[in-house]
Protein backbone atom coordinates (compact mmCIF):
# COMPACT_ATOMS: atom_id res chain seq x y z
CA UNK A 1 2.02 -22.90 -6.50
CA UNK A 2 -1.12 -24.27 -5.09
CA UNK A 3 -0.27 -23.48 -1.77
CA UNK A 4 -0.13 -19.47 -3.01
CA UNK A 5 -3.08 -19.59 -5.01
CA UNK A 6 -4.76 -21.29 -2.01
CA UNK A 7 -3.59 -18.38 0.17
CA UNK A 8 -4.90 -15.94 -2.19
CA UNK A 9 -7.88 -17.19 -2.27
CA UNK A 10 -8.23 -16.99 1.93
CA UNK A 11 -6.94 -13.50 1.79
CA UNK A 12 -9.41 -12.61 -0.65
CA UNK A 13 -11.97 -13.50 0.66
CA UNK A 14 -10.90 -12.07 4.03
CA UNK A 15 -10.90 -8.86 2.29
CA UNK A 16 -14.57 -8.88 1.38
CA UNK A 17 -15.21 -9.69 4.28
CA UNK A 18 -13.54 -6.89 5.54
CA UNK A 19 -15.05 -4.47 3.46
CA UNK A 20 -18.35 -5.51 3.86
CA UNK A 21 -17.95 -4.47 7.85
CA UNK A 22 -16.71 -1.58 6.73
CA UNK A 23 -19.44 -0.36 4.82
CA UNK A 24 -21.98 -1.00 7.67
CA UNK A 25 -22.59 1.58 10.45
CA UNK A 26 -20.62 1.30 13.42
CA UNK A 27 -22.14 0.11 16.58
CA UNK A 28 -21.62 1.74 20.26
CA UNK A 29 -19.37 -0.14 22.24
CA UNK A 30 -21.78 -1.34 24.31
CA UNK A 31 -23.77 -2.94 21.55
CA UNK A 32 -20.98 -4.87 20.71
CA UNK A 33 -21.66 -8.47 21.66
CA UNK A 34 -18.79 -9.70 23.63
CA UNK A 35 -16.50 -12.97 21.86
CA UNK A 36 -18.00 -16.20 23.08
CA UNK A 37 -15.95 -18.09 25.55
CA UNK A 38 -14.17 -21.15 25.22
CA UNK A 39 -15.97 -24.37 26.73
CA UNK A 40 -14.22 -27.39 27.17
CA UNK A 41 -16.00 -28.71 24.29
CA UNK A 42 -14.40 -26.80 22.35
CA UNK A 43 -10.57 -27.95 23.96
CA UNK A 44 -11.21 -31.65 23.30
CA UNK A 45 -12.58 -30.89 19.50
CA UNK A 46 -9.96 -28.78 18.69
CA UNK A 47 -7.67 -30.86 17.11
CA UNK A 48 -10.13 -32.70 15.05
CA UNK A 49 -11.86 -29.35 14.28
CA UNK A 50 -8.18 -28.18 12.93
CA UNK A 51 -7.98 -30.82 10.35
CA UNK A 52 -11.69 -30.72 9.37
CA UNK A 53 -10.98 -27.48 8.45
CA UNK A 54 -7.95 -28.32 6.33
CA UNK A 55 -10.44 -30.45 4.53
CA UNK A 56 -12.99 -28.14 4.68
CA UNK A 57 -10.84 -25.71 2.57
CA UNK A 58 -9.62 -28.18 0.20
CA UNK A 59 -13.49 -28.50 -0.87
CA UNK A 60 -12.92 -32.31 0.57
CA UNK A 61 -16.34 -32.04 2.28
CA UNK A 62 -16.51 -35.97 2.91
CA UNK A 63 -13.36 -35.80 4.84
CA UNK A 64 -14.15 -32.97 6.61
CA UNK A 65 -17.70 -34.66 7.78
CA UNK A 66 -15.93 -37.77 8.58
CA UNK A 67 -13.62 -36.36 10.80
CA UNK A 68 -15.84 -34.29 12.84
CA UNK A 69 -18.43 -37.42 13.50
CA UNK A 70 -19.46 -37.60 17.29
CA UNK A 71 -17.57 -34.10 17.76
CA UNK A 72 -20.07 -31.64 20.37
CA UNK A 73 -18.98 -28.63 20.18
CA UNK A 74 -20.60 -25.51 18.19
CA UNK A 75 -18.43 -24.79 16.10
CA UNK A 76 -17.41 -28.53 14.99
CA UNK A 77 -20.66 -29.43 15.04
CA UNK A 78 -21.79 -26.43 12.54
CA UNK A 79 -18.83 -27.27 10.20
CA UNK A 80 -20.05 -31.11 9.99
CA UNK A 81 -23.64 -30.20 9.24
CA UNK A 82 -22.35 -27.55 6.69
CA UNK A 83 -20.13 -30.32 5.40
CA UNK A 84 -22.64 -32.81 4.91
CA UNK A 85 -24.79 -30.33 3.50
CA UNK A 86 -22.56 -28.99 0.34
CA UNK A 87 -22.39 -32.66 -0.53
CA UNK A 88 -26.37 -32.76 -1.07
CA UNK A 89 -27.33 -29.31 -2.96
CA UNK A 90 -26.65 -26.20 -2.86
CA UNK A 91 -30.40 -24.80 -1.69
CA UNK A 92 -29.00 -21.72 -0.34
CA UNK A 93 -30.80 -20.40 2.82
CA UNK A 94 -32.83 -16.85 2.53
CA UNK A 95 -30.32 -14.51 4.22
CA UNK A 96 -28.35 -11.43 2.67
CA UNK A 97 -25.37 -13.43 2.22
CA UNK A 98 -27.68 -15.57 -0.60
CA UNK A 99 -28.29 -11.80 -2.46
CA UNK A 100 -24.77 -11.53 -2.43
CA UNK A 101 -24.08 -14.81 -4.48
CA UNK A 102 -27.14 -14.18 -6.37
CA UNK A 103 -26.20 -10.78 -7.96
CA UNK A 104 -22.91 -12.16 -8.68
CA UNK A 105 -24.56 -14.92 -10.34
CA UNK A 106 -27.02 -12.70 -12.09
CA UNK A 107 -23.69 -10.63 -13.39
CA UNK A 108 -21.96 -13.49 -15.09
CA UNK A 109 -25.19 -15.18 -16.39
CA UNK A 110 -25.19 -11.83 -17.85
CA UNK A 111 -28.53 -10.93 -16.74
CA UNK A 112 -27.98 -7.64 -15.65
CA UNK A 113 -31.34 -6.20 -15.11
CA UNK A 114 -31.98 -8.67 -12.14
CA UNK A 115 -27.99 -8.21 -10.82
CA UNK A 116 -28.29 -4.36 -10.80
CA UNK A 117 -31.65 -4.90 -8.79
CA UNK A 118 -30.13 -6.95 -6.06
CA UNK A 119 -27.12 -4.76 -6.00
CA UNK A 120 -29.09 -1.72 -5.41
CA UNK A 121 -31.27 -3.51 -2.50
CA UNK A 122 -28.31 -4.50 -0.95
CA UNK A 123 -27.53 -0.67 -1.07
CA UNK A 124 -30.52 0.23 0.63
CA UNK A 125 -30.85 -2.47 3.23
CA UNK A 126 -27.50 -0.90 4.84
CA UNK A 127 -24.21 -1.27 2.15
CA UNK A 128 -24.69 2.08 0.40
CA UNK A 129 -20.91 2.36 1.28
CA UNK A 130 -19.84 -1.21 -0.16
CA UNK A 131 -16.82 -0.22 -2.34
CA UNK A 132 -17.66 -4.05 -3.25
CA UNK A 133 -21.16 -3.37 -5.05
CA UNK A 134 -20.14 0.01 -6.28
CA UNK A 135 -17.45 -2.20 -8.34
CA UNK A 136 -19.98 -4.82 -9.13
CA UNK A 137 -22.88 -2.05 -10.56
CA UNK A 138 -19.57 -0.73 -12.75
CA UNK A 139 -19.06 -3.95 -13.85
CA UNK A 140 -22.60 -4.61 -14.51
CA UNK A 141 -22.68 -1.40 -16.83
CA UNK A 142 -19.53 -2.28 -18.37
CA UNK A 143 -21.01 -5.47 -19.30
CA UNK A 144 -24.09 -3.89 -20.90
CA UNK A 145 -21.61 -1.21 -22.75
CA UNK A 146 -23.00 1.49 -20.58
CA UNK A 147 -19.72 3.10 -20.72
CA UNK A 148 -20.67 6.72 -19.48
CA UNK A 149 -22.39 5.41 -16.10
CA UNK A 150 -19.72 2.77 -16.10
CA UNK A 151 -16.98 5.36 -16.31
CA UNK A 152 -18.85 7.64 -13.68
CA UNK A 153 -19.10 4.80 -10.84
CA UNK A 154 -15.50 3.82 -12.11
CA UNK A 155 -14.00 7.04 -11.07
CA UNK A 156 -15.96 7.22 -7.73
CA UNK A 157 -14.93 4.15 -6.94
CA UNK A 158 -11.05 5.62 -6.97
CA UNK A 159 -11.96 8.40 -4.72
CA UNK A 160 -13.39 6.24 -2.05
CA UNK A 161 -10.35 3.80 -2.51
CA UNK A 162 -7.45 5.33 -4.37
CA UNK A 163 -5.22 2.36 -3.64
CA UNK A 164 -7.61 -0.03 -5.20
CA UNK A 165 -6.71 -2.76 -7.84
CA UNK A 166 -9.38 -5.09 -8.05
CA UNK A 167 -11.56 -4.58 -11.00
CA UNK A 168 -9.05 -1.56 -12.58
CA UNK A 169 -8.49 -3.56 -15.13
CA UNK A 170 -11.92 -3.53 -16.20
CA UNK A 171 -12.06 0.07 -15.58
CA UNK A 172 -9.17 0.40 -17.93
CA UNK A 173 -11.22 -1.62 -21.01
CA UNK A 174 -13.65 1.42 -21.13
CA UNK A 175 -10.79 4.18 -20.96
CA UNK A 176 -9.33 2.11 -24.02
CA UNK A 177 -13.20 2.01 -25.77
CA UNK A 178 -13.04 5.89 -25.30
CA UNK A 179 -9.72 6.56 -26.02
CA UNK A 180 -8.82 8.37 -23.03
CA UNK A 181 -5.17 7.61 -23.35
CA UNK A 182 -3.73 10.44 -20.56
CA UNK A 183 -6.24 8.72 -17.79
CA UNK A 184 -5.24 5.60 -19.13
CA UNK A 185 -1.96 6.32 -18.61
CA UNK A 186 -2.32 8.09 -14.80
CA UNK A 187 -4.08 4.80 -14.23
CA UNK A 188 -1.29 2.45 -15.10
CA UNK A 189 1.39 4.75 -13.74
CA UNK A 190 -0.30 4.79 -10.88
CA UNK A 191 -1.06 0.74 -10.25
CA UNK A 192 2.58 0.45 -10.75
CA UNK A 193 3.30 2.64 -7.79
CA UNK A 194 0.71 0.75 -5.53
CA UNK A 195 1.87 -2.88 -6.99
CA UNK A 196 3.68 -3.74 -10.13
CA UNK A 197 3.51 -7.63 -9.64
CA UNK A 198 -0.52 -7.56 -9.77
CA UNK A 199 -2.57 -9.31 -13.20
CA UNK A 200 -4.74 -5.92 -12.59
CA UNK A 201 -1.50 -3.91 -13.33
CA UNK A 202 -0.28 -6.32 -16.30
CA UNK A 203 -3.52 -5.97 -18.01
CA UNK A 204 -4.12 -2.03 -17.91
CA UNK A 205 -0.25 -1.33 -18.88
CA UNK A 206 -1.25 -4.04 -21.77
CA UNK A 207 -4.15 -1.63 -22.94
CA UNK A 208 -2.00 1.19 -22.68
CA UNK A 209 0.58 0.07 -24.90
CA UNK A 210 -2.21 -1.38 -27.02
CA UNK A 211 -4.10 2.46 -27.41
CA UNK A 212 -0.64 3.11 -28.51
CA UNK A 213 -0.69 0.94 -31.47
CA UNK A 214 2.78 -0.91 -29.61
CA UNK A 215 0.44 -4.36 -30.14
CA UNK A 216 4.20 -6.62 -29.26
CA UNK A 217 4.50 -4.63 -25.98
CA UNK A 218 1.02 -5.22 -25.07
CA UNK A 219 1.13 -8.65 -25.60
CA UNK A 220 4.24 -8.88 -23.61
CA UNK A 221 2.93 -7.84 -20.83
CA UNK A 222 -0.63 -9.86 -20.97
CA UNK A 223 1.64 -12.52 -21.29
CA UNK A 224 3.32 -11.42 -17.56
CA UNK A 225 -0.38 -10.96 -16.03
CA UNK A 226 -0.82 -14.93 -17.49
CA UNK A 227 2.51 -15.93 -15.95
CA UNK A 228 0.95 -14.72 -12.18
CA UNK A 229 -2.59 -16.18 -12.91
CA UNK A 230 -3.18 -18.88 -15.89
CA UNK A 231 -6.64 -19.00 -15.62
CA UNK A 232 -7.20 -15.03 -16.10
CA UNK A 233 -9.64 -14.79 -18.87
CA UNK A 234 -9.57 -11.23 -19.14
CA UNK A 235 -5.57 -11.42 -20.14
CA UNK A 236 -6.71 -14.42 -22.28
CA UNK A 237 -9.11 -12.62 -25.04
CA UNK A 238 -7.01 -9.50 -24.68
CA UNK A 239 -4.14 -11.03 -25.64
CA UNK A 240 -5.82 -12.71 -28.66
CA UNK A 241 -7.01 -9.05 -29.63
CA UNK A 242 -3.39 -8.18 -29.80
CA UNK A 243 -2.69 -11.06 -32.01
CA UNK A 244 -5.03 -10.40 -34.50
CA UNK A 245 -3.13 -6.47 -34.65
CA UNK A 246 -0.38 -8.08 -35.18
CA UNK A 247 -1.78 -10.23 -37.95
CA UNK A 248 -0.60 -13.53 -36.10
CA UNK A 249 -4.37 -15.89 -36.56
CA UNK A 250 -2.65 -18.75 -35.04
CA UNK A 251 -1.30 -17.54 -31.94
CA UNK A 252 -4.75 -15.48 -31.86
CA UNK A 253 -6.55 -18.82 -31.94
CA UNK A 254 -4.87 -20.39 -29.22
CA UNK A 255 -5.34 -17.40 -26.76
CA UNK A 256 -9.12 -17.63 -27.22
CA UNK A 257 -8.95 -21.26 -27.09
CA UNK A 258 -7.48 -20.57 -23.67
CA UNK A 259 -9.90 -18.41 -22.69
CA UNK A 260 -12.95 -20.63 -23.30
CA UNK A 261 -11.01 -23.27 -21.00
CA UNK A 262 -11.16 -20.91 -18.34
CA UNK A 263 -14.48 -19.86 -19.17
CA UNK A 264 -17.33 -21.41 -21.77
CA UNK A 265 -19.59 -18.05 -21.10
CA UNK A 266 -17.34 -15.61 -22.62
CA UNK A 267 -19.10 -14.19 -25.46
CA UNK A 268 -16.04 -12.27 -26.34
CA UNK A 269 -13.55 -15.03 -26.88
CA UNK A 270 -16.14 -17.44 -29.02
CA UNK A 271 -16.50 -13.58 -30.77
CA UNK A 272 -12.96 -13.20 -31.12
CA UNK A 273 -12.53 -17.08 -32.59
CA UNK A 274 -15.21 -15.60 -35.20
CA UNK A 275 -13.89 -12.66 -36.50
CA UNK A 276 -10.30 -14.77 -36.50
CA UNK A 277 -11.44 -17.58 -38.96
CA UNK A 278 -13.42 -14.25 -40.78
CA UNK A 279 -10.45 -13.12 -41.65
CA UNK A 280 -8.84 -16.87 -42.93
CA UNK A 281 -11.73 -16.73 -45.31
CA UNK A 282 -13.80 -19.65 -43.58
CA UNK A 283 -17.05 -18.50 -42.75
CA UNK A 284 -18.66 -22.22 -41.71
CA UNK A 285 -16.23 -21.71 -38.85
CA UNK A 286 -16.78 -18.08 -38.57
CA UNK A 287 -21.19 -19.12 -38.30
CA UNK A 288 -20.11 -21.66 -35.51
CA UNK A 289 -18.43 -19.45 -33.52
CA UNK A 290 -21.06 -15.85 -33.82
CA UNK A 291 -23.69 -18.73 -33.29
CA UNK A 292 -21.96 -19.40 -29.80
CA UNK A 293 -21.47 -15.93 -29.16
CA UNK A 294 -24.81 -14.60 -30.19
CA UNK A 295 -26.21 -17.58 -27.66
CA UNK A 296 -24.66 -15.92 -24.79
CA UNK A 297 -25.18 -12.44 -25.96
CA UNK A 298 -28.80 -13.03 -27.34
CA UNK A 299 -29.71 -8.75 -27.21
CA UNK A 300 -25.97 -7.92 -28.39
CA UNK A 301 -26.40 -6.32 -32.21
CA UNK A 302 -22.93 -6.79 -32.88
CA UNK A 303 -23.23 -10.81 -32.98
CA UNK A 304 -26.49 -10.72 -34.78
CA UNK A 305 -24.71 -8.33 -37.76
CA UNK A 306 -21.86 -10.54 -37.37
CA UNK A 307 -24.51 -14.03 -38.13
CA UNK A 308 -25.47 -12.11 -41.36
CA UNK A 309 -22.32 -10.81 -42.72
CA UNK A 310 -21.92 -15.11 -42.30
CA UNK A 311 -24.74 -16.00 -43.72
CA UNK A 312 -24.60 -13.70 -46.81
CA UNK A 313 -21.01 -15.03 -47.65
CA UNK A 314 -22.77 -18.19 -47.43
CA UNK A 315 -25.37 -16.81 -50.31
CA UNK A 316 -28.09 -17.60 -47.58
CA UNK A 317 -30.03 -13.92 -48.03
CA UNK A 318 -32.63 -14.72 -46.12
CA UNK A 319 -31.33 -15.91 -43.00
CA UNK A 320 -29.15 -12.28 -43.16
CA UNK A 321 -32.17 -10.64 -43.20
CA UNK A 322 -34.05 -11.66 -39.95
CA UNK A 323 -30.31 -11.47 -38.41
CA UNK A 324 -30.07 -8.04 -39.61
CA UNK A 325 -33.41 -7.15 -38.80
CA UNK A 326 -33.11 -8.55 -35.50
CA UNK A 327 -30.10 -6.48 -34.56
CA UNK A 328 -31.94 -3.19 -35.47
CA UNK A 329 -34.81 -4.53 -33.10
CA UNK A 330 -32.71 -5.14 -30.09
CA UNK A 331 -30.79 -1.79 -30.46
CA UNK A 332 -28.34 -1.61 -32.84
CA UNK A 333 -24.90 -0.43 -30.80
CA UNK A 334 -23.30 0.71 -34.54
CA UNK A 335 -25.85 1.51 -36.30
CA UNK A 336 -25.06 -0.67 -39.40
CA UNK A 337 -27.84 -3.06 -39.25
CA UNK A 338 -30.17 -1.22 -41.18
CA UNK A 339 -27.67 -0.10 -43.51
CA UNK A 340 -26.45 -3.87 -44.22
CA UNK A 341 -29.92 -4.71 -44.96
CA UNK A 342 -30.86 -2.03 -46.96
CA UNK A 343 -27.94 -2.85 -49.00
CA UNK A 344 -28.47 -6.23 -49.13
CA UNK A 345 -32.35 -5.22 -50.36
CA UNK A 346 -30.31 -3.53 -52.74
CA UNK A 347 -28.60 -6.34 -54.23
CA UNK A 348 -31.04 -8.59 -54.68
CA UNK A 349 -33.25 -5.96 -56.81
CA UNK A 350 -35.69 -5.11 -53.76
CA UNK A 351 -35.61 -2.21 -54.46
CA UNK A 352 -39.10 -1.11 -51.80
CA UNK A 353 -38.00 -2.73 -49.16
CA UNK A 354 -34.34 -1.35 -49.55
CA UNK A 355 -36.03 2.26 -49.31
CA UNK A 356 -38.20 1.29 -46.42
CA UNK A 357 -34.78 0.34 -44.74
CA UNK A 358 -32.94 3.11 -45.48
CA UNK A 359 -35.86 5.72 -44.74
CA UNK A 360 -36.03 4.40 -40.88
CA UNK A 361 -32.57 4.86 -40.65
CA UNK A 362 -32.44 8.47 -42.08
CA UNK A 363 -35.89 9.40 -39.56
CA UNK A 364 -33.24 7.86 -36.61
CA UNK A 365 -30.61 9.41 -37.21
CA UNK A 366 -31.98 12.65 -37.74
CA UNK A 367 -34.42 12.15 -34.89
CA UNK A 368 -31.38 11.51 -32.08
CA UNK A 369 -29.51 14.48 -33.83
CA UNK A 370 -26.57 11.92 -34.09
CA UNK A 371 -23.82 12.77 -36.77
CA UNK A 372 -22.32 9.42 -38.15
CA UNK A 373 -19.69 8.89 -40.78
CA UNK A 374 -20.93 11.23 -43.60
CA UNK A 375 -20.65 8.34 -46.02
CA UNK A 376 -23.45 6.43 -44.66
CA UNK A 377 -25.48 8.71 -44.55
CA UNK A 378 -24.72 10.49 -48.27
CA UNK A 379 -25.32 7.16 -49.71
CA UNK A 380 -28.85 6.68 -48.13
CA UNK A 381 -30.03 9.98 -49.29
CA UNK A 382 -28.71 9.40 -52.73
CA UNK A 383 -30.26 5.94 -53.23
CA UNK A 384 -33.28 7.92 -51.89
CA UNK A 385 -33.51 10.60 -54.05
CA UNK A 386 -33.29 8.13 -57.23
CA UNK A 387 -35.85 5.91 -55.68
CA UNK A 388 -38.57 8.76 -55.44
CA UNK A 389 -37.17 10.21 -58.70
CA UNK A 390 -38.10 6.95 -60.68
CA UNK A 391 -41.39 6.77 -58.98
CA UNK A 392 -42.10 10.35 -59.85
CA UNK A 393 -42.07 11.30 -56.13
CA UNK A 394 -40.26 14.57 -57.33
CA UNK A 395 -40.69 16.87 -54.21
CA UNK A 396 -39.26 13.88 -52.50
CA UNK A 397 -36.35 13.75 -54.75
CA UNK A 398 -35.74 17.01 -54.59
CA UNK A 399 -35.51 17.30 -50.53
CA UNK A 400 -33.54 14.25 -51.18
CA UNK A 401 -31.20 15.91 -53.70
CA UNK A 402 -31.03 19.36 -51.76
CA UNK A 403 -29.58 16.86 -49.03
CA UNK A 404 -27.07 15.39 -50.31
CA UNK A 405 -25.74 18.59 -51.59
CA UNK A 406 -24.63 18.70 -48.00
CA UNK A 407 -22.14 16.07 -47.95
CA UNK A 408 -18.93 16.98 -50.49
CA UNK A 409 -19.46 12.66 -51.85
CA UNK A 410 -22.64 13.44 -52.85
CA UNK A 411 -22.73 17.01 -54.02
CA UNK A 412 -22.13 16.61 -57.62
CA UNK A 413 -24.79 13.92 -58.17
CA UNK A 414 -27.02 15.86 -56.23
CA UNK A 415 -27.16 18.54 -58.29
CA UNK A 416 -27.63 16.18 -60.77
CA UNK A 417 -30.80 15.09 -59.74
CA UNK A 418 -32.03 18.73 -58.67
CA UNK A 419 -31.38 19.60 -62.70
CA UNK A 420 -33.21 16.12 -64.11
CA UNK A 421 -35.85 17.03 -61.47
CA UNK A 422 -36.39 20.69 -63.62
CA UNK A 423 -36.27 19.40 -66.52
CA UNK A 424 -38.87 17.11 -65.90
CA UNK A 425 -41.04 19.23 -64.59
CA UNK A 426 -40.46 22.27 -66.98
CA UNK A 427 -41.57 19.46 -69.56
CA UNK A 428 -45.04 19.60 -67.61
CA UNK A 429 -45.07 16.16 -66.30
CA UNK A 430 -47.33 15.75 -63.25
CA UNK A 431 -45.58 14.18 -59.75
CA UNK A 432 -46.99 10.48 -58.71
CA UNK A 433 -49.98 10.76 -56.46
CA UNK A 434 -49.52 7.18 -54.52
CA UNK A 435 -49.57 7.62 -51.20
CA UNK A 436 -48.55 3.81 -50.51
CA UNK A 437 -44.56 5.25 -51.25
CA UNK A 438 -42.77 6.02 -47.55
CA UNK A 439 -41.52 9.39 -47.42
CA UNK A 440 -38.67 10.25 -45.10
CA UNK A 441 -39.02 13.60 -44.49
CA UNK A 442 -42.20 13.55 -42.96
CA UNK A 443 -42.47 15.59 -39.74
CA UNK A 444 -40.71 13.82 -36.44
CA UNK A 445 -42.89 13.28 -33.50
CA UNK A 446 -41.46 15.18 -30.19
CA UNK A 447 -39.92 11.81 -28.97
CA UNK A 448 -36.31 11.89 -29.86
CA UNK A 449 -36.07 8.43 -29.14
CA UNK A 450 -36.17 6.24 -32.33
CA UNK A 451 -38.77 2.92 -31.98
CA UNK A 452 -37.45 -0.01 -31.96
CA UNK A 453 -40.16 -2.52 -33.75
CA UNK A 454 -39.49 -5.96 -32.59
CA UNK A 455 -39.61 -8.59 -35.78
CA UNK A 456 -42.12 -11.05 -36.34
CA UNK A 457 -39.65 -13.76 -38.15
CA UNK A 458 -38.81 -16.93 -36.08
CA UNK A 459 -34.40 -16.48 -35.63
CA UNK A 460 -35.37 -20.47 -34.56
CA UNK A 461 -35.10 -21.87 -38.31
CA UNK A 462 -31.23 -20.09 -38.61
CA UNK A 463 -28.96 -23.66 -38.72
CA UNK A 464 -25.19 -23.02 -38.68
């Protein structure tokens, strides 16, 4: 088994190699430097050389350098320097191949910004045909949930390379996000037809069968993309997704487990181990484990709404709020922060504050033109149209009221208020002048873009 995965790994990397030639533009023939000749140096190291190399491979660098003492040829001579040196640091040397293992680093540090910059560079110094990077920028944007310009590179990456497999599995995560079952399926049809026996292949015919609701199926064959490659951490958390459809916590626990062997860094396992005990009713667990997550993912919204749905279990109000705050600052990807702390506002008799909330989240999602789950949105203009009602804000009641006469939930009491509204002021009494109440109709600026204001409370004092 070692001796395959060892193999692999050498074929692999003679791949990239490969493909990184490829990409470049071709040179004239007589350009073309001409293959070094052999010395007779290189005859009597050649033995020792051999087995240094062995070592070499097996990451035994001490062995390698040991064997290749007083050798003085080039080549043996390079591999014992290079041997002695991976035993001191690793202060890479300033070349292209270094922006190479940078970006890659950048990517699973998850600092995309800098790993899209070195990625394009690389483009422009001479790749721009690297079906290598192209992957990498997908998987960059997959990793930010940029699923459109994800997608986009995703399916220009198949038309350069239609027999590709590497990275289609991540390719089919985002046809799964979107639903796209009949290119999910094409795509899983067709990586059987190229190579069955792949963990690429196992894991897209999982999400297949999982966009199908057949959760046992899909874990079946997660379990077969496992089988060829224990340490894939991809099959790992996906698998644990399907236990959790299939109401099974404990096996669910486990897989994630798993996956944090292979990998500390994935947010989405410590994620999934939250959401798991969630669901057992434990939320000190569930706070450990969204605390883990949200320290990988700092700008992700989804682990900071996660933290507060914790910490309000846990009766601890105000640490929800800078959580949910927070999470509205950095972007919120569902658009529930606001609405979980306007709510929460709601609960605890704030009843200003719950308005304010609920105000910026009308004036965003009318400003992006957006249309969310009706719901949401009926329930914000009808705690709305009470709140200005009570403070005799009755214009802003009525727009209110008019609004929700829109939505079939909120119809009835919406006509409500529009008839309380004449009553009151057929009876002659005068509207509220204060100008210190928000008002949430007030005309939108030309930027469609909502503004994100960042919060000034201190996430530091938050203690699972």
């Amino acid at each position: 088994m070692f001796n395959r995965t060892k193999k692999f790994i050498q074929d692999l990397e003679q791949l990239e190699a490969s493909e990184l030639a490829f990409s470049l533009e071709t040179l004239p023939l007589n350009e073309i430097p001409p293959p070094p000749e052999l010395t007779e140096e290189d005859a009597q190291d050649l033995d020792a050389f051999c087995l240094a190399k062995s070592y070499f491979d097996l990451k035994e660098y001490d062995r390698a350098a040991y064997f290749l003492r007083g050798c003085r040829s080039q080549k043996a001579y390079f591999l014992y320097m290079y041997s002695r040196y991976l035993l001191k640091s690793l202060s890479l040397p300033d070349c292209w191949v270094r922006d190479f293992f940078t970006a890659h680093m950048y990517t699973e540090l998850q600092m995309i910004k800098e790993a899209l910059q070195k990625y394009h560079s690389l483009m422009e110094a001479g790749f721009a045909k690297s079906t290598y990077i192209i992957s990498q920028i997908a998987v960059a944007y997959h990793n930010i949930r940029d699923i459109d310009q994800a997608l986009y590179l995703f399916n220009e990456l198949r038309e350069q390379d239609p027999f590709r497999i590497e990275n289609m599995d991540t390719f089919s995560n985002l046809l799964y996000v979107r639903s796209m079952k009949p290119e999910l399926s094409y795509l899983a049809h067709n990586l059987v037809e190229i190579d069955k026996y792949r963990v690429e292949t196992c894991c897209v015919i999982g999400n297949y069968y999982s966009l199908r609701s057949q959760h046992e199926k899909a874990a079946l064959y997660f379990q077969r993309a496992l089988k060829l490659n224990p340490r894939c951490l991809g099959a790992w958390t996906l698998m644990g997704h399907e236990y959790m459809e299939m109401k099974n916590t404990s096996a669910a626990i486990q897989a994630y487990r798993h996956a944090i062997e292979v990998n500390k860094r994935d947010y989405r396992a410590w994620y999934g181990l939250g959401q798991t005990y969630e669901i057992l009713k434990m939320p000190f667990y569930s706070l450990y484990y969204y605390r883990k997550a949200h320290q990988l993912r700092a700008n992700d919204s989804r682990m900071l709404v996660a933290l507060g749905e914790c910490y309000e279990k846990l009766s601890q109000q105000v640490e929800a709020k800078k959580c949910y705050w927070r999470a509205y600052s950095v972007g919120d990807v569902e658009r529930m922060a606001l609405l979980k702390l306007a709510k929460l506002h709601e609960q605890l008799n704030e009843s200003d504050d719950a308005a304010q909330c609920y105000i910026i989240y009308i004036k965003d999602i009318f400003s992006c033109g957006e249309q969310l789950e009706h719901a949401e949105v009926s329930n914000a203009l009808r705690y709305l149209g009470q709140y200005y009602f009570k403070n005799r804000l009755y214009d802003e009641a009525s727009l209110c009221a008019q609004r929700c006469c829109d939505y079939n939930d909120a119809r009835e009491e919406g006509k409500a208020l529009l008839r309380q509204i004449s009553a009151v002021r057929e009876q002659g009494e005068p509207s509220s002048t204060d100008l210190s109440l928000p008002c949430v109709f007030n005309p939108l600026s030309n930027n469609t873009t909502p503004v994100r204001r960042v919060s000034p409370l201190d996430l530091s004092s938050i203690t699972p």
